[in-house]
PDB file of N, CA and C in Angstrom:
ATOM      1  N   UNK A   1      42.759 -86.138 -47.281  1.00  0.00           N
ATOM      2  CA  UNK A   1      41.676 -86.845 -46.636  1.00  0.00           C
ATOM      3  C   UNK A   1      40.358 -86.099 -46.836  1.00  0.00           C
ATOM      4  N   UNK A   2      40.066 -85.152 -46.449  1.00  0.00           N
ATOM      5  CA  UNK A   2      39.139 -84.113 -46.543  1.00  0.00           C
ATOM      6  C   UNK A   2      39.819 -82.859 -47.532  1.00  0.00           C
ATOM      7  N   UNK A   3      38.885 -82.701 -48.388  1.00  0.00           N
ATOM      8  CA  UNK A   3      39.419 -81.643 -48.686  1.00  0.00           C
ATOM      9  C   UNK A   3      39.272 -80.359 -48.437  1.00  0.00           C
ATOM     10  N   UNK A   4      38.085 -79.736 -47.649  1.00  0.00           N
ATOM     11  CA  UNK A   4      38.197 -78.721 -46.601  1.00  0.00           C
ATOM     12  C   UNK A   4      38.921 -78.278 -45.769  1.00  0.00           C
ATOM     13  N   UNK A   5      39.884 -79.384 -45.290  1.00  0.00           N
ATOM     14  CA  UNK A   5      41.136 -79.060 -44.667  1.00  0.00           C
ATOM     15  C   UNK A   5      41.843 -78.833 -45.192  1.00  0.00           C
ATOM     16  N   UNK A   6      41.964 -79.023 -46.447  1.00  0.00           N
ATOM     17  CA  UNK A   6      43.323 -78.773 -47.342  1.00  0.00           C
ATOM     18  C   UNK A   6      43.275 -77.433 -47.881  1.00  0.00           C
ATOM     19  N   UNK A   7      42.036 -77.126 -48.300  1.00  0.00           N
ATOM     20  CA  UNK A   7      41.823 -75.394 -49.011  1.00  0.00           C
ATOM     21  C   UNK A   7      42.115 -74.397 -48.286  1.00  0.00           C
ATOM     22  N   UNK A   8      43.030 -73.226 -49.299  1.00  0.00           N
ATOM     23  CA  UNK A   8      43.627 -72.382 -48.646  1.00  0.00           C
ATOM     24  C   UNK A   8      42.221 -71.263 -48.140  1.00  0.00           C
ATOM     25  N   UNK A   9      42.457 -70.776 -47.723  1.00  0.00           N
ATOM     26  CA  UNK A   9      41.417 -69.486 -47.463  1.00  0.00           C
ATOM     27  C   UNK A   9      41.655 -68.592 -48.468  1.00  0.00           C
ATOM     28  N   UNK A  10      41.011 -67.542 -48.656  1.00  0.00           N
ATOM     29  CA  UNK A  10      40.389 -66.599 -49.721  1.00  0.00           C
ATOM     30  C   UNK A  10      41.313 -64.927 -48.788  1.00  0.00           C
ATOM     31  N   UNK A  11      41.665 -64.437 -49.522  1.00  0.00           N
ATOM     32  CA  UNK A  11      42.582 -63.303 -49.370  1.00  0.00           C
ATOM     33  C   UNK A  11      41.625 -62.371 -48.879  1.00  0.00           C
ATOM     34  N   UNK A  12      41.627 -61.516 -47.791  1.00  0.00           N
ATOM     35  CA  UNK A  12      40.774 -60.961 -47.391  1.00  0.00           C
ATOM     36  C   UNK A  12      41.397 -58.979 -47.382  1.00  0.00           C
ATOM     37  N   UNK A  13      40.298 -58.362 -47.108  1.00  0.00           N
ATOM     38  CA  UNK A  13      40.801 -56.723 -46.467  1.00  0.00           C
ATOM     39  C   UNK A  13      39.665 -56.638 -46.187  1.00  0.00           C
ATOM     40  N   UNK A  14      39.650 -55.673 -45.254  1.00  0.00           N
ATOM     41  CA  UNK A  14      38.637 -54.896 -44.475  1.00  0.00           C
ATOM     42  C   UNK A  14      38.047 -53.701 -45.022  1.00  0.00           C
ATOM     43  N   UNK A  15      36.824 -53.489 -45.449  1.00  0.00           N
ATOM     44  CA  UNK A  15      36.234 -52.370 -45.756  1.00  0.00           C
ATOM     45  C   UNK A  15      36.939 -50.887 -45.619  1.00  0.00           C
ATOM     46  N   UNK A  16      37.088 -51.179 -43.572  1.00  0.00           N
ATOM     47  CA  UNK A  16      37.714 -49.216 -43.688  1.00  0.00           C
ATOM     48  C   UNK A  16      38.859 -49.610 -44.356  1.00  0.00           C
ATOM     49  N   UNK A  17      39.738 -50.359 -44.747  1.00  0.00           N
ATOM     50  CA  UNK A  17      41.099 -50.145 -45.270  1.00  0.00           C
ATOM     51  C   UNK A  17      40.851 -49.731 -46.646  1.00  0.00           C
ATOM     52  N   UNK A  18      40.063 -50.014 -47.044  1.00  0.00           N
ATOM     53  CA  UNK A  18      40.163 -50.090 -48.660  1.00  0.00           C
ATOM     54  C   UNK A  18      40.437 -48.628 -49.354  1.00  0.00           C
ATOM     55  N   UNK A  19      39.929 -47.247 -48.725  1.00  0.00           N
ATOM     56  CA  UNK A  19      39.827 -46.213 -49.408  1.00  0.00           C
ATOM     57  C   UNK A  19      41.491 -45.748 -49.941  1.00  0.00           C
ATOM     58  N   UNK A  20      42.441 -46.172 -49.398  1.00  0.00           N
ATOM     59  CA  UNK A  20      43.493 -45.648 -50.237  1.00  0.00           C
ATOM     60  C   UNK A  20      44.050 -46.765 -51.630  1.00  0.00           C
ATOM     61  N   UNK A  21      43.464 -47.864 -51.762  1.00  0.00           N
ATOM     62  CA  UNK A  21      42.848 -48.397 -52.823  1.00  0.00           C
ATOM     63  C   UNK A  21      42.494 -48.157 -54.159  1.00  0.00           C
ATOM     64  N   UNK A  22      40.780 -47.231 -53.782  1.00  0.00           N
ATOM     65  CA  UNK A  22      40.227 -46.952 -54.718  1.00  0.00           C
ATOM     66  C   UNK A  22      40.559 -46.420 -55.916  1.00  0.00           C
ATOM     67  N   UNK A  23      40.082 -46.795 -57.015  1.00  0.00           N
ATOM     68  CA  UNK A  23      40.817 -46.135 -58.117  1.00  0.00           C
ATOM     69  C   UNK A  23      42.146 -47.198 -58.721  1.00  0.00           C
ATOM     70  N   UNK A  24      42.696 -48.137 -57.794  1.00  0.00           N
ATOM     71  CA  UNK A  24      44.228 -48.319 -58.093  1.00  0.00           C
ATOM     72  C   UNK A  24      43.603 -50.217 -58.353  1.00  0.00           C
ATOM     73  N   UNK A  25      42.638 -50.589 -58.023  1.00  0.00           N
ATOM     74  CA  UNK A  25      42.321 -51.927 -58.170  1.00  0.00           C
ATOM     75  C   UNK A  25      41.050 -51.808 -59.196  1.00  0.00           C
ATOM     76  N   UNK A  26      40.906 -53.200 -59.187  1.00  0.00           N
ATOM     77  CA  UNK A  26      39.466 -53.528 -59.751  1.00  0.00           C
ATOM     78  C   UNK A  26      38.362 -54.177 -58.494  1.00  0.00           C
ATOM     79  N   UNK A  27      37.517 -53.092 -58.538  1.00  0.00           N
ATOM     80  CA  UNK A  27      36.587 -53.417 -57.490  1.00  0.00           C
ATOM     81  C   UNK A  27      34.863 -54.111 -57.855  1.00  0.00           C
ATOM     82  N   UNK A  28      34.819 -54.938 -57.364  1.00  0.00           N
ATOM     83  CA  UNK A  28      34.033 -55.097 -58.392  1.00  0.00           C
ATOM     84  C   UNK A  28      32.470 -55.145 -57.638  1.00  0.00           C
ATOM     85  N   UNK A  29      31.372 -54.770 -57.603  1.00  0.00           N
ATOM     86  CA  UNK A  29      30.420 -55.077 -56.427  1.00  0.00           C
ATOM     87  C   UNK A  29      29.455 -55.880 -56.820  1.00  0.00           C
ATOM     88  N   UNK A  30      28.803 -56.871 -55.896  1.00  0.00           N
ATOM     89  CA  UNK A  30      28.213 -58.113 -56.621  1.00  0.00           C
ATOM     90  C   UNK A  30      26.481 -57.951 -56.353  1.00  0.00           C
ATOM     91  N   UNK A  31      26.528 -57.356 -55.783  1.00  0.00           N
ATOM     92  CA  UNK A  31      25.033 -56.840 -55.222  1.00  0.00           C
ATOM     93  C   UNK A  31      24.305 -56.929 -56.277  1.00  0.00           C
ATOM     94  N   UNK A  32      22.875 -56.790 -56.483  1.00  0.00           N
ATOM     95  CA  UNK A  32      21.471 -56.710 -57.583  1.00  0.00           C
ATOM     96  C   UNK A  32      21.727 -55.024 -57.999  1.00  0.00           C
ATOM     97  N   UNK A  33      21.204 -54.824 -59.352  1.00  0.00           N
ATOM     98  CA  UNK A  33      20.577 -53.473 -59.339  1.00  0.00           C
ATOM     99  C   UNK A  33      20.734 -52.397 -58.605  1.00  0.00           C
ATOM    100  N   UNK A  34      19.397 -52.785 -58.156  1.00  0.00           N
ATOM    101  CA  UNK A  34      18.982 -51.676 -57.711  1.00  0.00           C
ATOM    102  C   UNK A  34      19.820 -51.380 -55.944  1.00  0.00           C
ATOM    103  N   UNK A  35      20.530 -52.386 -55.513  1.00  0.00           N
ATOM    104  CA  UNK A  35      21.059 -52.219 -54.341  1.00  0.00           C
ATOM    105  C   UNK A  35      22.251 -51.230 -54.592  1.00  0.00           C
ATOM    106  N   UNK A  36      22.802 -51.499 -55.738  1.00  0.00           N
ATOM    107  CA  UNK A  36      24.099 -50.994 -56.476  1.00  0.00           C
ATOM    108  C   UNK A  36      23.373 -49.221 -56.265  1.00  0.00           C
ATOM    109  N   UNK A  37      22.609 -48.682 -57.068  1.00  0.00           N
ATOM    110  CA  UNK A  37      22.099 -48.016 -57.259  1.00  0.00           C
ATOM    111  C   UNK A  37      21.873 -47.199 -55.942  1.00  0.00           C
ATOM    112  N   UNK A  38      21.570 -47.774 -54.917  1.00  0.00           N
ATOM    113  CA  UNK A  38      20.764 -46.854 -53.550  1.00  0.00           C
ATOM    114  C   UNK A  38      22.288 -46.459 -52.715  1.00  0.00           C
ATOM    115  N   UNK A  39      23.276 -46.857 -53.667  1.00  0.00           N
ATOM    116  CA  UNK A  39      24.704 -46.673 -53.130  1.00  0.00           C
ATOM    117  C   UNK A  39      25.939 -47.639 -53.084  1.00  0.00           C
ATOM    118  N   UNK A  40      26.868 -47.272 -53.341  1.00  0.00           N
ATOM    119  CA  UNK A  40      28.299 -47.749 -53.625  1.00  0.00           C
ATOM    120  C   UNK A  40      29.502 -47.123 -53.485  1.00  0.00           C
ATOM    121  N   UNK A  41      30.520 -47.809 -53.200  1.00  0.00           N
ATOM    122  CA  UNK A  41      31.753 -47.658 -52.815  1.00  0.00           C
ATOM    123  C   UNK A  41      32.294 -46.717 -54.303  1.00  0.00           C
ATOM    124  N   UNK A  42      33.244 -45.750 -54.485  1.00  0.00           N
ATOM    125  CA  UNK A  42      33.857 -45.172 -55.599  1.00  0.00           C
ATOM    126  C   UNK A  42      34.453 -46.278 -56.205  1.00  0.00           C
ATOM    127  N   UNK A  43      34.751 -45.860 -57.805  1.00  0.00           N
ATOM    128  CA  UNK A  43      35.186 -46.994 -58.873  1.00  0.00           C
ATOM    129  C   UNK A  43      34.815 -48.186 -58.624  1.00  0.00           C
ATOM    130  N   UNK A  44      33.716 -48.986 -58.318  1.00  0.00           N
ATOM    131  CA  UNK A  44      33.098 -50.035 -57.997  1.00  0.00           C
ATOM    132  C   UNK A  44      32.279 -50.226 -59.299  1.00  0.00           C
ATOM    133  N   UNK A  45      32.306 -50.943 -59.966  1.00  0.00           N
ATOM    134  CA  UNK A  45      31.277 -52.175 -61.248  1.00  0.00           C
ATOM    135  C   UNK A  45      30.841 -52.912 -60.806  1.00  0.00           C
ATOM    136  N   UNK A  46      29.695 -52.476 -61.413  1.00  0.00           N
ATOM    137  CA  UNK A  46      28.368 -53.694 -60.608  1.00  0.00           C
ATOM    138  C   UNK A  46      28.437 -54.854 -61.863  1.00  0.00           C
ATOM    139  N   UNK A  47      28.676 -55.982 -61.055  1.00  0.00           N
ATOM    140  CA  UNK A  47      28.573 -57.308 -61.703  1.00  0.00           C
ATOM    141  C   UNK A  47      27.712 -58.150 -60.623  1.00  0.00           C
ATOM    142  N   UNK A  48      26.278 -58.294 -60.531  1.00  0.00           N
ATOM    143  CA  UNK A  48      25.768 -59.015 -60.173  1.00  0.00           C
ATOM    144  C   UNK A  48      26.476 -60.388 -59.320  1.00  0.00           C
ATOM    145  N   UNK A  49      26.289 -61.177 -58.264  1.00  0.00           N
ATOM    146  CA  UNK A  49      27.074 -62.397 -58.191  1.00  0.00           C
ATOM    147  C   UNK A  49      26.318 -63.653 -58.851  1.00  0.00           C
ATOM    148  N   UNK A  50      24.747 -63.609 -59.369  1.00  0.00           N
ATOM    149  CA  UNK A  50      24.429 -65.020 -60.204  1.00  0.00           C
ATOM    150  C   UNK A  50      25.214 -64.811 -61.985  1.00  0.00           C
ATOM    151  N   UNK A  51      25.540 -63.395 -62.091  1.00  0.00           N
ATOM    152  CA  UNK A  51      26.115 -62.905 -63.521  1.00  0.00           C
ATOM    153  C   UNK A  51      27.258 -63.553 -63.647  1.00  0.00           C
ATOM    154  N   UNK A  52      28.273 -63.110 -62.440  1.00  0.00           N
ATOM    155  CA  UNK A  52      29.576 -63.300 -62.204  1.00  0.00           C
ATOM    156  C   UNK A  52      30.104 -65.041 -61.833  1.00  0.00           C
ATOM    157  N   UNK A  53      29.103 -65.796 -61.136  1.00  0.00           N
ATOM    158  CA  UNK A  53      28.824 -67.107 -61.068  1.00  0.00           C
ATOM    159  C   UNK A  53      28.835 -67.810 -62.766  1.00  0.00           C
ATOM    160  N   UNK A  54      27.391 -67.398 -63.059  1.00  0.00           N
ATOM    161  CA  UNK A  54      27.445 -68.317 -64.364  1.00  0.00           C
ATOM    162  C   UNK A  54      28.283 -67.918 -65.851  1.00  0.00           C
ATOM    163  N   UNK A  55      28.633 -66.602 -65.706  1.00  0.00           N
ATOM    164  CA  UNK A  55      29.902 -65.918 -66.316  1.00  0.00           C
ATOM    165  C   UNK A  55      31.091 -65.458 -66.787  1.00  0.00           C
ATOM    166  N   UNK A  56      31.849 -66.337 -65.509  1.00  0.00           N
ATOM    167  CA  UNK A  56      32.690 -65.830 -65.187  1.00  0.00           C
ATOM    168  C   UNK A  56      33.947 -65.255 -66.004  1.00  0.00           C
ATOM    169  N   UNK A  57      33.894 -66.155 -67.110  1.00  0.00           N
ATOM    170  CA  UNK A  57      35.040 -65.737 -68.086  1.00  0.00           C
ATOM    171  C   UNK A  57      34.838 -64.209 -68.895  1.00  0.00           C
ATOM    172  N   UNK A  58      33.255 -63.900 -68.646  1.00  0.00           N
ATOM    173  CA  UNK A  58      33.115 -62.872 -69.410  1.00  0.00           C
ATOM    174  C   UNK A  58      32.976 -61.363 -69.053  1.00  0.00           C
ATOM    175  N   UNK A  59      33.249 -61.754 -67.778  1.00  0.00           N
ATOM    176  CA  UNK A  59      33.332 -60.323 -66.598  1.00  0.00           C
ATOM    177  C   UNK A  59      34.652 -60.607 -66.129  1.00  0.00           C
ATOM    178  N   UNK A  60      35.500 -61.685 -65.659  1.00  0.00           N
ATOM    179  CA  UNK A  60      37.097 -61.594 -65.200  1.00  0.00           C
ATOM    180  C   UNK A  60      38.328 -62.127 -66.220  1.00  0.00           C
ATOM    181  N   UNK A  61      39.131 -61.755 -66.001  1.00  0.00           N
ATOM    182  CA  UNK A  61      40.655 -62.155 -66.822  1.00  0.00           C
ATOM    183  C   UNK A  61      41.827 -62.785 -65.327  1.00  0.00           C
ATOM    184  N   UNK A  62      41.997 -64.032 -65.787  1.00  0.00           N
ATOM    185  CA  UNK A  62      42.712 -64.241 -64.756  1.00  0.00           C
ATOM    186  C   UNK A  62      44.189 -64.067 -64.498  1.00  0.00           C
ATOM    187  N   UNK A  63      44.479 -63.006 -65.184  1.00  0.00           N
ATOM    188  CA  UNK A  63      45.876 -62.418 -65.335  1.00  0.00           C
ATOM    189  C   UNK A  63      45.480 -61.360 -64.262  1.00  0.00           C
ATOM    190  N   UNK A  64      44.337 -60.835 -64.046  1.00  0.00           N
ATOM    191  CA  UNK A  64      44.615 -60.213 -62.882  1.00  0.00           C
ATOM    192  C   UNK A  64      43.594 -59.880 -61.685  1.00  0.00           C
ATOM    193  N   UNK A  65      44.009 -58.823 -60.562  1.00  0.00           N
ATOM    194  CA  UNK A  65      43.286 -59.390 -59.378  1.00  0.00           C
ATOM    195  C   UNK A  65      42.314 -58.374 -59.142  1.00  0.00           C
ATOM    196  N   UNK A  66      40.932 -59.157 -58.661  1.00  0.00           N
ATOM    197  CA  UNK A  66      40.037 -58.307 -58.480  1.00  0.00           C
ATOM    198  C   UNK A  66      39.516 -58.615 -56.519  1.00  0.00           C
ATOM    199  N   UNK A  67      38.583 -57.107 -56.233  1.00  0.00           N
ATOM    200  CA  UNK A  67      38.576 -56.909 -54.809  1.00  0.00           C
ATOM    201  C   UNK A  67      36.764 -57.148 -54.851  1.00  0.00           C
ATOM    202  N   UNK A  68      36.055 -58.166 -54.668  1.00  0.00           N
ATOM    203  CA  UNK A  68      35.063 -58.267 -54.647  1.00  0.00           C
ATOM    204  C   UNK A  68      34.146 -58.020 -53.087  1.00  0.00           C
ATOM    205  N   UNK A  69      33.014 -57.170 -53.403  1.00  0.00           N
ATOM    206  CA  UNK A  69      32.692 -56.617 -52.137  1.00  0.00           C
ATOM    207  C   UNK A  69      30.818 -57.262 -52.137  1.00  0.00           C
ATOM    208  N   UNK A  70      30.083 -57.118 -51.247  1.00  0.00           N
ATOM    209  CA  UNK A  70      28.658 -56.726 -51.398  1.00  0.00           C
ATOM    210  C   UNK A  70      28.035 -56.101 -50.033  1.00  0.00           C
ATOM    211  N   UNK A  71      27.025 -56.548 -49.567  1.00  0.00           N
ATOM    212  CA  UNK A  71      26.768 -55.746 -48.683  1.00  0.00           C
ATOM    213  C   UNK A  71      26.898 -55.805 -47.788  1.00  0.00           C
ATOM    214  N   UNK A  72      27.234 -56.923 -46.347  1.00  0.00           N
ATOM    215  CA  UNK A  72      27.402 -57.115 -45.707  1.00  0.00           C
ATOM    216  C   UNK A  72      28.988 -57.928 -45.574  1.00  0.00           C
ATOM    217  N   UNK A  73      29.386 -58.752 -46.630  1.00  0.00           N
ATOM    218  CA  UNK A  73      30.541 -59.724 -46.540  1.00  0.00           C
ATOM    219  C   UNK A  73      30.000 -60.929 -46.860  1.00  0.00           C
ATOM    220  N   UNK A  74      29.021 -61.069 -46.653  1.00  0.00           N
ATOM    221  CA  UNK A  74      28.504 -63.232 -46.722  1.00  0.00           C
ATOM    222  C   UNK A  74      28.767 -63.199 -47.922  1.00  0.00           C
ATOM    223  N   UNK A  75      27.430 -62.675 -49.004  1.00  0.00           N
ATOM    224  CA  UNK A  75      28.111 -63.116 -50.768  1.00  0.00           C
ATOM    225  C   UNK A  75      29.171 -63.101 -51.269  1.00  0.00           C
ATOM    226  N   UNK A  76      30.075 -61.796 -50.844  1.00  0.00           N
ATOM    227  CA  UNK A  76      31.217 -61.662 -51.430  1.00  0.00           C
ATOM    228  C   UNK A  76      32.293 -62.971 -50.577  1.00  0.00           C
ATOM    229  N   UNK A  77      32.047 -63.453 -49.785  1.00  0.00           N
ATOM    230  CA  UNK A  77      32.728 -64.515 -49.272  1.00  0.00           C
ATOM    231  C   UNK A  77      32.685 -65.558 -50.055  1.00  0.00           C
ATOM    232  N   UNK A  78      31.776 -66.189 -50.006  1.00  0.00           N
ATOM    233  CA  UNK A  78      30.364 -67.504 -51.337  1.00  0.00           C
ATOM    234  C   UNK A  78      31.295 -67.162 -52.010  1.00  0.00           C
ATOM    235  N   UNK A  79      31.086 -65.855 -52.935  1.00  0.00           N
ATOM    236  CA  UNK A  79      32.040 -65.258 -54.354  1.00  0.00           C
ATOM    237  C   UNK A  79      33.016 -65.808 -54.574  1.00  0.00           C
ATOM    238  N   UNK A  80      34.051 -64.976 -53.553  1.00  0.00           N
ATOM    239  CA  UNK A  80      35.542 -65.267 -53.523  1.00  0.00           C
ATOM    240  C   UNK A  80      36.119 -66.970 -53.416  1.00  0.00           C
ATOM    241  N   UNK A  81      35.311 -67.708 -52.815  1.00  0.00           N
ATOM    242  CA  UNK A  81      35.462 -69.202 -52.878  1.00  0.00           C
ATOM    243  C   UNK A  81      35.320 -69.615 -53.710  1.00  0.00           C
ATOM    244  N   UNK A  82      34.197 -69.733 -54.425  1.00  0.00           N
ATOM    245  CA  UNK A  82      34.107 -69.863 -55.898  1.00  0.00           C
ATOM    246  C   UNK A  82      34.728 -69.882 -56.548  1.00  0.00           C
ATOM    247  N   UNK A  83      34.789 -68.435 -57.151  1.00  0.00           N
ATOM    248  CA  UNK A  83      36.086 -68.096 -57.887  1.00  0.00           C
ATOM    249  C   UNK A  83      37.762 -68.161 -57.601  1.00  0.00           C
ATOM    250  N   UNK A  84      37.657 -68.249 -56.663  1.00  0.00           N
ATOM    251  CA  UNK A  84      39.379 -68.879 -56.111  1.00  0.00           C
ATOM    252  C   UNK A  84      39.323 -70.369 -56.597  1.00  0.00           C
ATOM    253  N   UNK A  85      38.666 -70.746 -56.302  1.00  0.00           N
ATOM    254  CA  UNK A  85      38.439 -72.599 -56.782  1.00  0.00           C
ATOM    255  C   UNK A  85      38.590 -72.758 -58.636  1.00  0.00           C
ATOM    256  N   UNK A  86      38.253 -71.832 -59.248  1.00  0.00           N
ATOM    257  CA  UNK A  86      38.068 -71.522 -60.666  1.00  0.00           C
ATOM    258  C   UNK A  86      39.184 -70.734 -60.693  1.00  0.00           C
ATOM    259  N   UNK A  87      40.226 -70.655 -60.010  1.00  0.00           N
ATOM    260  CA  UNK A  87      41.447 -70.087 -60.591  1.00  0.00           C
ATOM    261  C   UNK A  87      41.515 -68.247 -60.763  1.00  0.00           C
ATOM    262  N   UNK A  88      40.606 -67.641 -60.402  1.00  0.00           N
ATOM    263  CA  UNK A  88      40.736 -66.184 -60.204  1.00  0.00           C
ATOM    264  C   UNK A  88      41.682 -66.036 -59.288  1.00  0.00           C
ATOM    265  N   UNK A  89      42.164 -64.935 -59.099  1.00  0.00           N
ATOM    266  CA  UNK A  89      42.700 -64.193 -58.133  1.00  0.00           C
ATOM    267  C   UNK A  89      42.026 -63.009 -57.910  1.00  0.00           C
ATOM    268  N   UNK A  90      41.838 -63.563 -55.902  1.00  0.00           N
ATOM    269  CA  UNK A  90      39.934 -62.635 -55.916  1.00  0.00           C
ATOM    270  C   UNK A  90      40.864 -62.178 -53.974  1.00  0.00           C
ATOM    271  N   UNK A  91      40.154 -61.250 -53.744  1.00  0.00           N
ATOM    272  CA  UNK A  91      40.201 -60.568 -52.864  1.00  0.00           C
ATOM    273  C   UNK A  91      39.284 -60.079 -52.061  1.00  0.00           C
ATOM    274  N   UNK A  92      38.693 -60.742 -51.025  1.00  0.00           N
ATOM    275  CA  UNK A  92      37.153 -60.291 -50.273  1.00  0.00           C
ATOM    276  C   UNK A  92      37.508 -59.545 -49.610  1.00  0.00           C
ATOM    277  N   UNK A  93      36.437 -58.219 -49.775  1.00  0.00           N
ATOM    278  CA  UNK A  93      36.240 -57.197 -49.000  1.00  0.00           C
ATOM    279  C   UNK A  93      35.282 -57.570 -47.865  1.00  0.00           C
ATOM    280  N   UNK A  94      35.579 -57.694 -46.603  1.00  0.00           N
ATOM    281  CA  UNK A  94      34.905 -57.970 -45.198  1.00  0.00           C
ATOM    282  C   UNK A  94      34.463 -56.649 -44.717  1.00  0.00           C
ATOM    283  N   UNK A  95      33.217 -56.699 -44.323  1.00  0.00           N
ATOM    284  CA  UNK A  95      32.546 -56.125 -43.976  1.00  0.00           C
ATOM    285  C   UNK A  95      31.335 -55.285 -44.962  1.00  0.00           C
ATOM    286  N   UNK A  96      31.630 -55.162 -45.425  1.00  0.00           N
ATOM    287  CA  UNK A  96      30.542 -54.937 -47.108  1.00  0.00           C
ATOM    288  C   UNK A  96      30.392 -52.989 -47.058  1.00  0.00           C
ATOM    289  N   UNK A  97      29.926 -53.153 -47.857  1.00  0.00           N
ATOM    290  CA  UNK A  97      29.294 -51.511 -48.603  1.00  0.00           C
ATOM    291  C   UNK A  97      28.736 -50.805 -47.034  1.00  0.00           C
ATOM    292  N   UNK A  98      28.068 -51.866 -46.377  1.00  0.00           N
ATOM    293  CA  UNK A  98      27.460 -51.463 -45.109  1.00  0.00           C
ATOM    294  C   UNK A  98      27.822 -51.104 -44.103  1.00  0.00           C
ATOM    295  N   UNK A  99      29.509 -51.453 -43.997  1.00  0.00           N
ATOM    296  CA  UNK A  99      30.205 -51.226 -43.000  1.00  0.00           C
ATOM    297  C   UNK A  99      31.230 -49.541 -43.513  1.00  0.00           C
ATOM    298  N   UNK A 100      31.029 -49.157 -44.897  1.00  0.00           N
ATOM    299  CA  UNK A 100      32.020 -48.413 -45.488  1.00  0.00           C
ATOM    300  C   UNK A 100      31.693 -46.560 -44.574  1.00  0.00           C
ATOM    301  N   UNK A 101      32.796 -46.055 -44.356  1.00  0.00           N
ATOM    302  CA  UNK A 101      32.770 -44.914 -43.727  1.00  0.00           C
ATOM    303  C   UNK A 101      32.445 -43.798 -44.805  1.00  0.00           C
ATOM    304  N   UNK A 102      32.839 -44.196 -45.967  1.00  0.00           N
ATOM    305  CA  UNK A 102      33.165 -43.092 -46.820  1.00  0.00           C
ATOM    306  C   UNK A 102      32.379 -42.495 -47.316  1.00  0.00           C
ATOM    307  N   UNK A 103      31.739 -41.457 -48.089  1.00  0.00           N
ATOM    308  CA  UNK A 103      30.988 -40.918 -49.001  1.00  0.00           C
ATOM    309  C   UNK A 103      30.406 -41.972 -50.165  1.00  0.00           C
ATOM    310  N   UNK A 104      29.424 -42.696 -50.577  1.00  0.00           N
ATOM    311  CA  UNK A 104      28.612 -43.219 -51.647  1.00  0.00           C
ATOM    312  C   UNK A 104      28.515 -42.856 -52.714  1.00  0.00           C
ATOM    313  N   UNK A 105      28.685 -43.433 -53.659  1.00  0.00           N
ATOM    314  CA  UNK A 105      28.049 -42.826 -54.917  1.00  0.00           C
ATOM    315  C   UNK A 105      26.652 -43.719 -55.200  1.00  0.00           C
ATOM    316  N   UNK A 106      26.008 -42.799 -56.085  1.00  0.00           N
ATOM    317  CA  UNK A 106      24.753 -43.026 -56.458  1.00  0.00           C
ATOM    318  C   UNK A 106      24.365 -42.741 -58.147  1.00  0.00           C
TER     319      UNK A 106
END
């Protein structure tokens, strides 16, 4: 009838969970530039989300699964819908870069 009711939801984890993770997934962060830059989660690739939007085949493989984050959670939410709808297997990180406890890279 609707098809909003019918769509599954988007696979989620929580920011603090992620650090025993790192390194073992593909993380991918969707943020601009220079946001990437003023700090990020470890093993995180910055793929823009208008890059990763109009792109998509040329930044993901859908053989396997990626953990998409940004700064707060809203984009990487947008993201993960998207691309779940396009057949990725996507994984939103809730709570974003902003919520992360850990040490940054820069």
């Amino acid at each position: 009838m609707f098809k909003f009711f019918s769509k599954q939801s988007t696979k989620a984890i929580d920011v603090k969970e992620i650090d025993a993770l790192l390194g073992k997934i593909n993380l991918i962060d969707i943020r601009e530039p220079n946001e990437y830059r003023s700090g990020h989660l470890p093993t995180a690739k910055n793929v823009p989300m208008n890059n990763i939007l109009s792109e998509t085949e040329k930044y993901l493989d859908k053989s396997k699964e990626y953990h998409i984050i940004c700064q707060s959670g809203a984009r990487s939410s947008r993201t993960c819908g998207i691309l779940k709808d396009k057949g990725f297997n996507i994984i939103n990180v809730t709570g974003g870069t902003g919520r992360y406890n850990g040490k940054l890279e820069r």
